[in-house]
C-alpha atoms as a PDB file:
ATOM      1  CA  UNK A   1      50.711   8.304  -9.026  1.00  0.00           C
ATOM      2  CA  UNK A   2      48.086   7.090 -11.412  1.00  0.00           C
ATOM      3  CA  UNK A   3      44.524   6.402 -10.808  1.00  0.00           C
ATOM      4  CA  UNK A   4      44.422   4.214  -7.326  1.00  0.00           C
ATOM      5  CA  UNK A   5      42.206   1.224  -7.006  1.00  0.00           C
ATOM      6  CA  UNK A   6      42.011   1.147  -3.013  1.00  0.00           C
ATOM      7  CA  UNK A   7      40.240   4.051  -1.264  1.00  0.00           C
ATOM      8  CA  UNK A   8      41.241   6.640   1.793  1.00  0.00           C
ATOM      9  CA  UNK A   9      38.788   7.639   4.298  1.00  0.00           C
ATOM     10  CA  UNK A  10      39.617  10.865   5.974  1.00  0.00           C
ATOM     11  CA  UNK A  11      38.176  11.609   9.309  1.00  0.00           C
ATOM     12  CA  UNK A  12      37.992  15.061  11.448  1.00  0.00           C
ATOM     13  CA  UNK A  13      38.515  13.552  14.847  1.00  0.00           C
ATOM     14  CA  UNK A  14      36.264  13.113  17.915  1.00  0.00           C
ATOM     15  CA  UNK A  15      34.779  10.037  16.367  1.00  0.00           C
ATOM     16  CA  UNK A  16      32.078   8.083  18.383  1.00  0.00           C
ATOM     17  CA  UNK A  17      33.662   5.372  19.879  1.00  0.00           C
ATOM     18  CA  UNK A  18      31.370   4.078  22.005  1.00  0.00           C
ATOM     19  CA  UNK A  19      32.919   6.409  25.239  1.00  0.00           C
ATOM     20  CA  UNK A  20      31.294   9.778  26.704  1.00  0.00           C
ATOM     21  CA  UNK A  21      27.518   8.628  26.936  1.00  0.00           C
ATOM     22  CA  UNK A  22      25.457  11.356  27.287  1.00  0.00           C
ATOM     23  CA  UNK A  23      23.744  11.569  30.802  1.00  0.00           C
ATOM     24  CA  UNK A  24      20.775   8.855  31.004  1.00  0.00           C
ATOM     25  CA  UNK A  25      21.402   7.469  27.294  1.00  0.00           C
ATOM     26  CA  UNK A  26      21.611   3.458  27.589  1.00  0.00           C
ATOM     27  CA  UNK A  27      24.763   2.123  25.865  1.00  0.00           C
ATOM     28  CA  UNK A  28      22.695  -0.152  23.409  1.00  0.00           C
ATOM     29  CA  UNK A  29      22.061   3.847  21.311  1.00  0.00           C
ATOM     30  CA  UNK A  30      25.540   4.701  20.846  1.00  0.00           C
ATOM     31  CA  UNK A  31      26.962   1.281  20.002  1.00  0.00           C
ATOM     32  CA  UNK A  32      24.138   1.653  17.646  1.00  0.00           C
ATOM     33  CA  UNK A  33      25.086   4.461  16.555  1.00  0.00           C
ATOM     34  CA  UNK A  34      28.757   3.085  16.082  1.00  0.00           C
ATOM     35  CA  UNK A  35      27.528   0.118  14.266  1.00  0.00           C
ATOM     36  CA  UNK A  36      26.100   2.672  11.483  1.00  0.00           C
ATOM     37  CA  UNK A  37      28.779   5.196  11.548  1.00  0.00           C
ATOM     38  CA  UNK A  38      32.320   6.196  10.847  1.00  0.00           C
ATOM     39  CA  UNK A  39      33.925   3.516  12.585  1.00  0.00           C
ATOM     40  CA  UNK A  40      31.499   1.082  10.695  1.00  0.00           C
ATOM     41  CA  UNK A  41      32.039   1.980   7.773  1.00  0.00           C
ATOM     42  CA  UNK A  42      35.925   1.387   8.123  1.00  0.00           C
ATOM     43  CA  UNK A  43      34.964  -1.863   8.402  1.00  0.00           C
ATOM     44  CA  UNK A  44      32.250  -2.413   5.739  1.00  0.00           C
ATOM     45  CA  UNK A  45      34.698  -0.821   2.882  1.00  0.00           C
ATOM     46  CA  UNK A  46      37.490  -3.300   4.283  1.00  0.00           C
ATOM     47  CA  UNK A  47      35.321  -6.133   3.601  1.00  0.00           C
ATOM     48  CA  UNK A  48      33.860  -7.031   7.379  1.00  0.00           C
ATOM     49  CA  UNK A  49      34.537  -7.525  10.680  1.00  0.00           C
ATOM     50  CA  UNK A  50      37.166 -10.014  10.208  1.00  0.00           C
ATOM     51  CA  UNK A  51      39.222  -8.598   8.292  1.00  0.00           C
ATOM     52  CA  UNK A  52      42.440  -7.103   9.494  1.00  0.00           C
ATOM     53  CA  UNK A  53      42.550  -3.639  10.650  1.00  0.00           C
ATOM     54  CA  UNK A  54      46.406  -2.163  11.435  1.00  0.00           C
ATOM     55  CA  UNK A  55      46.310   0.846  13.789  1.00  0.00           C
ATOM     56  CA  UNK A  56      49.360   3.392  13.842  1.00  0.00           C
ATOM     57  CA  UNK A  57      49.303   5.416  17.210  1.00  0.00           C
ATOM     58  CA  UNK A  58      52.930   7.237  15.500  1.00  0.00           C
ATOM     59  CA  UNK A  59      50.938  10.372  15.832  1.00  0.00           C
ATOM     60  CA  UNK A  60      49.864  10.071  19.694  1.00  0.00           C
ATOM     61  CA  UNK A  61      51.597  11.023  22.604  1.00  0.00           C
ATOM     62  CA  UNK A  62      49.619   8.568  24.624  1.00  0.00           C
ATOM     63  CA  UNK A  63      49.819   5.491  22.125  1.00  0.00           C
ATOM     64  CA  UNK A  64      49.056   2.939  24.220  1.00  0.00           C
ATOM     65  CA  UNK A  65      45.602   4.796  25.510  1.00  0.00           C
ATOM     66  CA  UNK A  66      44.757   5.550  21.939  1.00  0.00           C
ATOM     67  CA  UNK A  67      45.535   1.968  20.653  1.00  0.00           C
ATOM     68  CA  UNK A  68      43.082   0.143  23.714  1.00  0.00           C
ATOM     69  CA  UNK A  69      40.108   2.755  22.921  1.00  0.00           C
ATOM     70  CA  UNK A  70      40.634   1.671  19.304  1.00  0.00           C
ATOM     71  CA  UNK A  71      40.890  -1.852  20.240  1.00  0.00           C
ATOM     72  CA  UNK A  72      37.815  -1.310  22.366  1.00  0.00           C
ATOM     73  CA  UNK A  73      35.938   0.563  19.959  1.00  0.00           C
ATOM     74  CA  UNK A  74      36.499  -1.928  17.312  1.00  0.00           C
ATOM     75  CA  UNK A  75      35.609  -4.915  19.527  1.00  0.00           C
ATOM     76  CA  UNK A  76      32.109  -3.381  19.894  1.00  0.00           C
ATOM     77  CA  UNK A  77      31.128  -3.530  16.335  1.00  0.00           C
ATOM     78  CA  UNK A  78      32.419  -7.366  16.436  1.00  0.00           C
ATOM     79  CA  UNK A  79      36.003  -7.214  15.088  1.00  0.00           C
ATOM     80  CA  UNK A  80      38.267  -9.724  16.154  1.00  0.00           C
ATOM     81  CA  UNK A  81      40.936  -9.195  14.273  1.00  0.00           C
ATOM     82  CA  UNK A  82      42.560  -5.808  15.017  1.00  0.00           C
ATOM     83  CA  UNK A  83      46.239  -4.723  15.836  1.00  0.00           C
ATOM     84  CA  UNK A  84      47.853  -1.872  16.847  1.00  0.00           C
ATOM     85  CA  UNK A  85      51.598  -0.462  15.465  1.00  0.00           C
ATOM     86  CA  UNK A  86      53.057   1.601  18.516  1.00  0.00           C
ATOM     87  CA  UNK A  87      55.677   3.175  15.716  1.00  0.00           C
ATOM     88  CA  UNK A  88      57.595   6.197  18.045  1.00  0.00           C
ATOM     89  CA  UNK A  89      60.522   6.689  15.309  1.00  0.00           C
ATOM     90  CA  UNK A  90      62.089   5.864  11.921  1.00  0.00           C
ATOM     91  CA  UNK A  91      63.682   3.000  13.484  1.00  0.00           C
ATOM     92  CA  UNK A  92      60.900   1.092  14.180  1.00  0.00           C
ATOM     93  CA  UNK A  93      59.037   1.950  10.981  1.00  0.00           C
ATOM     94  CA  UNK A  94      61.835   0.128   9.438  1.00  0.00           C
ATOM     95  CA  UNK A  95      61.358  -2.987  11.758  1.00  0.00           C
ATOM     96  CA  UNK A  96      60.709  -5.959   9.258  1.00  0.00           C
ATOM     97  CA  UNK A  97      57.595  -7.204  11.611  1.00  0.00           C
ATOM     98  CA  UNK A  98      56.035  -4.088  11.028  1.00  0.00           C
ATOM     99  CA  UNK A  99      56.549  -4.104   7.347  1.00  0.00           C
ATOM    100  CA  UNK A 100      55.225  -7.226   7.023  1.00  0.00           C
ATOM    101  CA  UNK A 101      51.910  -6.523   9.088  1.00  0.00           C
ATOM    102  CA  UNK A 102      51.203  -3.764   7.095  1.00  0.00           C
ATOM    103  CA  UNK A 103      51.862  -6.221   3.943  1.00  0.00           C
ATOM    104  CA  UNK A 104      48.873  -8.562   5.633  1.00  0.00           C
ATOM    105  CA  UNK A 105      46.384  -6.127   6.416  1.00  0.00           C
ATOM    106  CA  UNK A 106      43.282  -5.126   4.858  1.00  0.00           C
ATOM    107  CA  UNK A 107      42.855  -1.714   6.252  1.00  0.00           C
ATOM    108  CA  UNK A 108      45.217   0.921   8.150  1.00  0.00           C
ATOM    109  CA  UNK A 109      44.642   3.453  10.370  1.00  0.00           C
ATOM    110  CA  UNK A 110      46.203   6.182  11.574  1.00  0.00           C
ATOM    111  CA  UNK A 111      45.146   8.001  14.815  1.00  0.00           C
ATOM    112  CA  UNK A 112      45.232  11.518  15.277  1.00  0.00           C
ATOM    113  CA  UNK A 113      47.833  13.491  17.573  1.00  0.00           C
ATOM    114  CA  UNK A 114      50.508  15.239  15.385  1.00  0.00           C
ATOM    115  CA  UNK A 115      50.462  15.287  11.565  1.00  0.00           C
ATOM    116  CA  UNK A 116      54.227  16.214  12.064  1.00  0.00           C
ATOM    117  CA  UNK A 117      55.069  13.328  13.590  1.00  0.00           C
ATOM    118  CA  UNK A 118      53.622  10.841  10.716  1.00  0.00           C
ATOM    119  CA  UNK A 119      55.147  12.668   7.444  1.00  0.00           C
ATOM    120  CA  UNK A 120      58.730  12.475  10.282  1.00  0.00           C
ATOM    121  CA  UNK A 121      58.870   9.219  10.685  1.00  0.00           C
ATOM    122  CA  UNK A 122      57.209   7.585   7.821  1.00  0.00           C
ATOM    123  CA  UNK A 123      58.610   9.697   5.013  1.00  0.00           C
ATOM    124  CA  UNK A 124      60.415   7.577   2.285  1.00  0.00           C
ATOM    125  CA  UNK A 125      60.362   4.298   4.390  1.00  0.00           C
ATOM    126  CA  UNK A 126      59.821   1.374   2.722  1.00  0.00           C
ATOM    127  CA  UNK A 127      56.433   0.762   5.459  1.00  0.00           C
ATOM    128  CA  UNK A 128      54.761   3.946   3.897  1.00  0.00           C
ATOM    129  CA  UNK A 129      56.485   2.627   0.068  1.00  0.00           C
ATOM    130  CA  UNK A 130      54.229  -0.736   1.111  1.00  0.00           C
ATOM    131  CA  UNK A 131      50.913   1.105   1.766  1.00  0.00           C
ATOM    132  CA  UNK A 132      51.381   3.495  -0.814  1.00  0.00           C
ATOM    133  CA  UNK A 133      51.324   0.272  -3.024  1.00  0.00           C
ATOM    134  CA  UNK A 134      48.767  -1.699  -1.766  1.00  0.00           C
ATOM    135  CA  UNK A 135      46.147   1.396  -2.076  1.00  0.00           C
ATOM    136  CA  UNK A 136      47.580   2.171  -5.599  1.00  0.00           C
ATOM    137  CA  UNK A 137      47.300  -1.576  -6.734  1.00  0.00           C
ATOM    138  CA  UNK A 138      44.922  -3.443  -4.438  1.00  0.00           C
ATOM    139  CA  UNK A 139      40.760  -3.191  -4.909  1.00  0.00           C
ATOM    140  CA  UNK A 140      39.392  -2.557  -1.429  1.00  0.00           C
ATOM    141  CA  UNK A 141      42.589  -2.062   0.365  1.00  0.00           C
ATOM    142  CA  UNK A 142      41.472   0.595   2.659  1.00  0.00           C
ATOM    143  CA  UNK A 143      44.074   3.880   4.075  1.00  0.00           C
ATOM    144  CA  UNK A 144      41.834   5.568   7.092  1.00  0.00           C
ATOM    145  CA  UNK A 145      43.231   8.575   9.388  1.00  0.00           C
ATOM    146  CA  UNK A 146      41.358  10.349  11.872  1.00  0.00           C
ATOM    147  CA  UNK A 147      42.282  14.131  13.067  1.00  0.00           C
ATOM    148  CA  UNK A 148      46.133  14.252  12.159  1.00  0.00           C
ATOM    149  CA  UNK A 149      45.665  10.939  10.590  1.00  0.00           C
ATOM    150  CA  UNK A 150      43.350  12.483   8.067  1.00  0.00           C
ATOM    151  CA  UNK A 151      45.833  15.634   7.713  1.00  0.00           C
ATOM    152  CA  UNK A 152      48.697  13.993   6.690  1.00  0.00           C
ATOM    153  CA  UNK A 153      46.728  12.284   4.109  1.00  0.00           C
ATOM    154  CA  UNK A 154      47.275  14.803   1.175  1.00  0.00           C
ATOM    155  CA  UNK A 155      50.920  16.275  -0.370  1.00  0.00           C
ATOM    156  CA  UNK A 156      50.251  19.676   0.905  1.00  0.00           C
ATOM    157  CA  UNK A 157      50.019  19.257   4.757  1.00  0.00           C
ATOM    158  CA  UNK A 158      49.080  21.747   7.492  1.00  0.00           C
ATOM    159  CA  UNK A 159      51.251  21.124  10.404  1.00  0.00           C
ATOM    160  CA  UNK A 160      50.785  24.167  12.296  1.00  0.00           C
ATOM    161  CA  UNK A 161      48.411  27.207  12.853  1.00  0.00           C
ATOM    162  CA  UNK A 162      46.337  29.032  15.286  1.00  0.00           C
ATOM    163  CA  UNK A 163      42.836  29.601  14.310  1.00  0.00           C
ATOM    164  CA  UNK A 164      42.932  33.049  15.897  1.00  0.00           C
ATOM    165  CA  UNK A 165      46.062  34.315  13.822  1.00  0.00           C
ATOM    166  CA  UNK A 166      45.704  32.377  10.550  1.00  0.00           C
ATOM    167  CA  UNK A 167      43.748  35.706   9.026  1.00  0.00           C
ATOM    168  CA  UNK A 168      47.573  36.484   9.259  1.00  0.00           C
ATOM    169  CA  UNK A 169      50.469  35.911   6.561  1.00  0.00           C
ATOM    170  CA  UNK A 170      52.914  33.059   7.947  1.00  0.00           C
ATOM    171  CA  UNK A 171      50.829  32.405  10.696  1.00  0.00           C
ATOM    172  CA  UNK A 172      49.900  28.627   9.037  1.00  0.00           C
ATOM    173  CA  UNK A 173      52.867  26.125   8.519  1.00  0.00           C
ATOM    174  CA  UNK A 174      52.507  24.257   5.785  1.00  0.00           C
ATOM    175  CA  UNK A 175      55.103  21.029   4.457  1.00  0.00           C
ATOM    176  CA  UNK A 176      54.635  17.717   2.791  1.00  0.00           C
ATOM    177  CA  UNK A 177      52.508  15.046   3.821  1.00  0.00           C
ATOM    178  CA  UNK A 178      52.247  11.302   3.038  1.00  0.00           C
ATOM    179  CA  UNK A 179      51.040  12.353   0.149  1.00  0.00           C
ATOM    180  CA  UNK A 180      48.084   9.456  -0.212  1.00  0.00           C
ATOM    181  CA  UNK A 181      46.389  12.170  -2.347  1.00  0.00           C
ATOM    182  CA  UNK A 182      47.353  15.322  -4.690  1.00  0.00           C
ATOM    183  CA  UNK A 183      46.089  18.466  -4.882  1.00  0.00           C
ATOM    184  CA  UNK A 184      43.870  18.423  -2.073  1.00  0.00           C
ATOM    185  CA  UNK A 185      44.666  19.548   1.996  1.00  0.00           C
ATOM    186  CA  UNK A 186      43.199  18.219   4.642  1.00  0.00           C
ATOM    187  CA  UNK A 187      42.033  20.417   7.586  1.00  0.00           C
ATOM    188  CA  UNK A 188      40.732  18.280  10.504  1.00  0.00           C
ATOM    189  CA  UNK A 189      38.418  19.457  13.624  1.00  0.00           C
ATOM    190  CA  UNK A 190      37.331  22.339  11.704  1.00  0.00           C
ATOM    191  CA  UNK A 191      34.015  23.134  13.306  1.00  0.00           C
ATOM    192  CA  UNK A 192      34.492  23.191  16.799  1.00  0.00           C
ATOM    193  CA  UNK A 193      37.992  24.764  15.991  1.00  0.00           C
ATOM    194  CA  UNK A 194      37.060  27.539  14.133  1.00  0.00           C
ATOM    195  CA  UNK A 195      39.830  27.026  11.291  1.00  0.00           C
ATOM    196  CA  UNK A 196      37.731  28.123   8.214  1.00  0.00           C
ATOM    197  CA  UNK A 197      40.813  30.739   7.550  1.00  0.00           C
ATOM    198  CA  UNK A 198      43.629  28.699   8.095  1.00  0.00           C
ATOM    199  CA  UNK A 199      42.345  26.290   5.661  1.00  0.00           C
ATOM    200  CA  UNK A 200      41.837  29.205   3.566  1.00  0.00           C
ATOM    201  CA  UNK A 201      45.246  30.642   3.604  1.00  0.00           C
ATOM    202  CA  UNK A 202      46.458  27.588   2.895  1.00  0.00           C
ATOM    203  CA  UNK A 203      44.645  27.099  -0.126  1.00  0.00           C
ATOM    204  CA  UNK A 204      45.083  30.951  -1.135  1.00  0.00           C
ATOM    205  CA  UNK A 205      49.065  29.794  -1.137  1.00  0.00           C
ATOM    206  CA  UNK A 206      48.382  26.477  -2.589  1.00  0.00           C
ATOM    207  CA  UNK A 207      45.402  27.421  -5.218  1.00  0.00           C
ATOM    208  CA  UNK A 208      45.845  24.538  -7.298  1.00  0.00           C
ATOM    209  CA  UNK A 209      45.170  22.217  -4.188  1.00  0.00           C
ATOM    210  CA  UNK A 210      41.134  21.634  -2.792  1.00  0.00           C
ATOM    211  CA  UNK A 211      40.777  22.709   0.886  1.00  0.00           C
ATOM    212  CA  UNK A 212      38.845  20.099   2.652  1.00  0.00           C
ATOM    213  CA  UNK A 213      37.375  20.889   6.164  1.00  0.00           C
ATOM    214  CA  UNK A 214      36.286  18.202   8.067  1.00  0.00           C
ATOM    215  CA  UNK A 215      34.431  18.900  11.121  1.00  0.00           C
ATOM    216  CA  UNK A 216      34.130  16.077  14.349  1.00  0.00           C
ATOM    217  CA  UNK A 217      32.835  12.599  13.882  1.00  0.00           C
ATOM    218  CA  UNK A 218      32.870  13.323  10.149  1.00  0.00           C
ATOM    219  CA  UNK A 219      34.723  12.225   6.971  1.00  0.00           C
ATOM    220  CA  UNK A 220      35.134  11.984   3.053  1.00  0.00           C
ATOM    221  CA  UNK A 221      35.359   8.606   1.381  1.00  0.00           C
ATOM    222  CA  UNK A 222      37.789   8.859  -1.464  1.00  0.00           C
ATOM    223  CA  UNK A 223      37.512   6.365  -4.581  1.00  0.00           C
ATOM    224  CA  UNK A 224      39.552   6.593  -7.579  1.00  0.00           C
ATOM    225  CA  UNK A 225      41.740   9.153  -6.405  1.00  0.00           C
ATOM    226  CA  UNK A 226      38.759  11.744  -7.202  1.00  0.00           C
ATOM    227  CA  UNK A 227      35.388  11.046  -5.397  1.00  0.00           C
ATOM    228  CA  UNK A 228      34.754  12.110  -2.622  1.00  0.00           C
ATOM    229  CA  UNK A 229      31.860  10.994   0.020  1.00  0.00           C
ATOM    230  CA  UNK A 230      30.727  13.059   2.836  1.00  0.00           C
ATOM    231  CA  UNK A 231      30.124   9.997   6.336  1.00  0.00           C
ATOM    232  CA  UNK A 232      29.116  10.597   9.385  1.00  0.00           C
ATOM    233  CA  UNK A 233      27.084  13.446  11.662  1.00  0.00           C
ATOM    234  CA  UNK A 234      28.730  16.781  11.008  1.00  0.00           C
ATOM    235  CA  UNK A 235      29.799  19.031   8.232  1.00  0.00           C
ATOM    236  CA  UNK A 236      32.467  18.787   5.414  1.00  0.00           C
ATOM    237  CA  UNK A 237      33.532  22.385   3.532  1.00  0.00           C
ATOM    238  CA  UNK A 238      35.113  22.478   0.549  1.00  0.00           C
ATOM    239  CA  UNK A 239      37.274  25.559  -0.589  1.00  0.00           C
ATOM    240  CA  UNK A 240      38.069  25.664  -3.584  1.00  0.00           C
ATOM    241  CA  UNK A 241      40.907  28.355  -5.157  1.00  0.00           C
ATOM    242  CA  UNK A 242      41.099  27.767  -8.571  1.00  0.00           C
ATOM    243  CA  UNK A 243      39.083  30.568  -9.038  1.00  0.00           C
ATOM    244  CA  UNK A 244      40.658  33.341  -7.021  1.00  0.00           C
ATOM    245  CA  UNK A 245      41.070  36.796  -8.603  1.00  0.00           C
ATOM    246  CA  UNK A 246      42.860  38.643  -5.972  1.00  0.00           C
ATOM    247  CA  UNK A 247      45.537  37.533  -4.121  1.00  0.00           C
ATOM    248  CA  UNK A 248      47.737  39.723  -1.861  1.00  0.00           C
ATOM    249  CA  UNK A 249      49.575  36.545  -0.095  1.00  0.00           C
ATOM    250  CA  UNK A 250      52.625  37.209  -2.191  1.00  0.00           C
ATOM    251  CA  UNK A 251      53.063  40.723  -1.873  1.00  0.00           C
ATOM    252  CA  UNK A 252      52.773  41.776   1.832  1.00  0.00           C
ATOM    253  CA  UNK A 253      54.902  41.015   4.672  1.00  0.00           C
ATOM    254  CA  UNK A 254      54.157  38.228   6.987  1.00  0.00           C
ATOM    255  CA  UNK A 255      52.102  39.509   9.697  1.00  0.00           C
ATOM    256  CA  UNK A 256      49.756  41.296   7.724  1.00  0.00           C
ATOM    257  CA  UNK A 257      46.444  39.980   7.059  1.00  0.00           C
ATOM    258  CA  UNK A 258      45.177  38.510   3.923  1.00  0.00           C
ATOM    259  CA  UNK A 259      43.525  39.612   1.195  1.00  0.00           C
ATOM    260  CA  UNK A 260      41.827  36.889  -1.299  1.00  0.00           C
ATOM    261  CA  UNK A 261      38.958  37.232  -3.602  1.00  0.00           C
ATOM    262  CA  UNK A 262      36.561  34.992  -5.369  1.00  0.00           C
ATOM    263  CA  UNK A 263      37.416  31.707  -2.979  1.00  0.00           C
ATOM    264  CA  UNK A 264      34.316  29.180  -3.794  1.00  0.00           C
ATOM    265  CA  UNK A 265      32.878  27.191  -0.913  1.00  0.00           C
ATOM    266  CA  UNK A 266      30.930  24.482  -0.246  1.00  0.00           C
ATOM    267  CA  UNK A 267      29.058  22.561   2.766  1.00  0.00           C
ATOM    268  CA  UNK A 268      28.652  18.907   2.183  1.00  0.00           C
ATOM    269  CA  UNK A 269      26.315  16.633   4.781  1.00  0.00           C
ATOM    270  CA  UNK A 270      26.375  12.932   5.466  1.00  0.00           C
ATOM    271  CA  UNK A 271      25.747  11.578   1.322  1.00  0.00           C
ATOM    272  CA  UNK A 272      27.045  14.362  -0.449  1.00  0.00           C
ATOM    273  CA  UNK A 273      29.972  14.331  -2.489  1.00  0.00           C
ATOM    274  CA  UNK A 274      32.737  16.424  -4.484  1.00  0.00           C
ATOM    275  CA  UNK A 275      34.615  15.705  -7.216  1.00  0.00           C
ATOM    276  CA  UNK A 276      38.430  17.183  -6.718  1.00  0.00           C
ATOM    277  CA  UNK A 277      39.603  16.709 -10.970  1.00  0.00           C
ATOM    278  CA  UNK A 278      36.306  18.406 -11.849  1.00  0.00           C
ATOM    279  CA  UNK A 279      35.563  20.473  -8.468  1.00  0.00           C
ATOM    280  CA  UNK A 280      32.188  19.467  -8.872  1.00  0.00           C
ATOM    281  CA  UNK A 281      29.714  19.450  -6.030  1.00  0.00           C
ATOM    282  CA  UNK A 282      27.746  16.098  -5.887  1.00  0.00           C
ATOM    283  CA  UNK A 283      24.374  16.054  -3.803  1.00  0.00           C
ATOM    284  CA  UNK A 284      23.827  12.463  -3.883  1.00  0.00           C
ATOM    285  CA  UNK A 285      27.212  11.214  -3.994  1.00  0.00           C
ATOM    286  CA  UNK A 286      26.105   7.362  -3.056  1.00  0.00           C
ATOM    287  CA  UNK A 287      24.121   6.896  -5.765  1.00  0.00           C
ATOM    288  CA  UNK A 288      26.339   8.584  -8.775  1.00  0.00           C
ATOM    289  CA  UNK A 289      24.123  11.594  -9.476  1.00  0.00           C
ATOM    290  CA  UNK A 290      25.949  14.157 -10.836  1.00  0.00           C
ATOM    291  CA  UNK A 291      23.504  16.749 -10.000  1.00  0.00           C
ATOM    292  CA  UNK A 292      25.758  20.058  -9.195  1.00  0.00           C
ATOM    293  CA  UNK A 293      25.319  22.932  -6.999  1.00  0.00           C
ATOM    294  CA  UNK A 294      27.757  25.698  -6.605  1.00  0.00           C
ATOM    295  CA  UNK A 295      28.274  28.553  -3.097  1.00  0.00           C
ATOM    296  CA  UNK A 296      30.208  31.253  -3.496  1.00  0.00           C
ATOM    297  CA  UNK A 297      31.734  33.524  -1.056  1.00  0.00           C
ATOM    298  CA  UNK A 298      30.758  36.875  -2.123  1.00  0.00           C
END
């Protein structure tokens, strides 16, 4: 796809929207908070809060609730100039007003819901050929996706998988994604969800592809196709197969649990960075140091 000049930010879900106040916290603290976080930071990279910001609810079952918090959410950093795509099926993603909203924008967002969904509707339309585009061609055009937004980011796409059984050959459903990014899947909620080994299953039958775990309220920045930036309050864990002696994915019958040695891991917090060509951990990925620090599963 060649080296893109716009940037993705991937997001694990659950992120602070301004809703759910703790009990006795004044609303001034989280809107704050919001102002200096995830949702923030969508805008800064797009340029400020008046540029546009598209948001595709294709993944929601409850669209119109998702698009009015985003609307909402937005609106309390300052933007004024936000819209939402309510895009249920292939027919509409080939509605010409669409397209040509998409062709305005400075940012797009997809929500979360179901990655399966996105890659269903959008894949090979010309409204996903148009974005695909703009980020490969256009500095500071900006593709976000929170949750299964941020899943159906990469080529290799999770779709399907309980955390309890995904110890378990065939028990994680893997197919192709929007493919924004190579070599990389995206694993969303991954804290709270426990879903450290269906990420790694995935990536022990995918090892040329970086497993990328991002927990709640949290996400990678992606420039160039490569760098990656750790935002927001949680954790992001990177597993990383290209190292992997033993493998017994291949040989067993589905059902049977997995066997898989030498998987590398790391943790990355809010300002640390990876990059995927190099699989390089970066501890201050803001300001370019290169300073590299390896985990390994032993």
């Amino acid at each position: 796809m060649g080296i893109p000049k716009g940037k993705l930010i991937a997001i694990g879900g659950a992120e602070d929207k301004g809703t759910d106040l703790p009990k006795g916290q004044f609303v001034h603290s989280n809107l704050n908070f919001i102002e200096l976080g995830i949702l923030r930071r969508i805008v800064d990279e797009a340029g400020g809060i008046n540029k546009r910001i598209e948001v595709v609810t294709t993944a929601s079952m409850i669209p119109y609730e998702v698009g009015e918090n985003y609307m909402d959410a937005f609106g309390k950093i300052g933007c004024i100039n936000i819209g939402v795509l309510h895009i249920r099926n292939r027919e509409d993603a080939m509605r010409q007003d669409y397209i040509d909203r998409v062709k305005a924008c400075d940012a797009v967002m997809f929500s979360g819901g179901n990655q399966l969904r996105l890659s269903a509707t959008f894949g090979g339309t010309e409204f996903l050929h148009v974005i695909k585009q703009r980020y490969l061609n256009e500095t500071n055009f900006i593709v976000a996706g929170t949750s299964a937004g941020a899943m159906a980011m990469s080529s290799t796409m999770i779709y399907e998988g309980n955390a309890t059984r995904a110890h378990l050959k065939g028990e994680v459903k893997i197919t192709t994604g929007l493919a924004f990014m190579d070599n990389v899947i995206f694993d969303s909620h991954f804290e709270k969800r426990g879903r450290f080994s269906r990420l790694a299953q995935a990536v022990a039958s995918n090892p040329s592809c970086i497993g990328i775990g991002l927990g709640e309220d949290t996400g990678m920045i992606v420039t160039d196709g490569n760098k990656m930036q750790a935002i927001g309050s949680g954790l992001v864990i990177i597993v990383d197969g290209h190292e992997i002696r033993h493998s017994n994915i291949a040989d067993i019958p589905e059902g049977n649990p997995i066997s898989v040695e030498n998987l590398k891991v790391h943790f990355c917090e809010n300002g640390n960075g990876y990059l995927v060509e190099e699989r390089k951990f970066i501890v201050e990925a803001e300001k370019g140091s290169l300073i590299e620090k390896q985990v390994h599963v032993e």
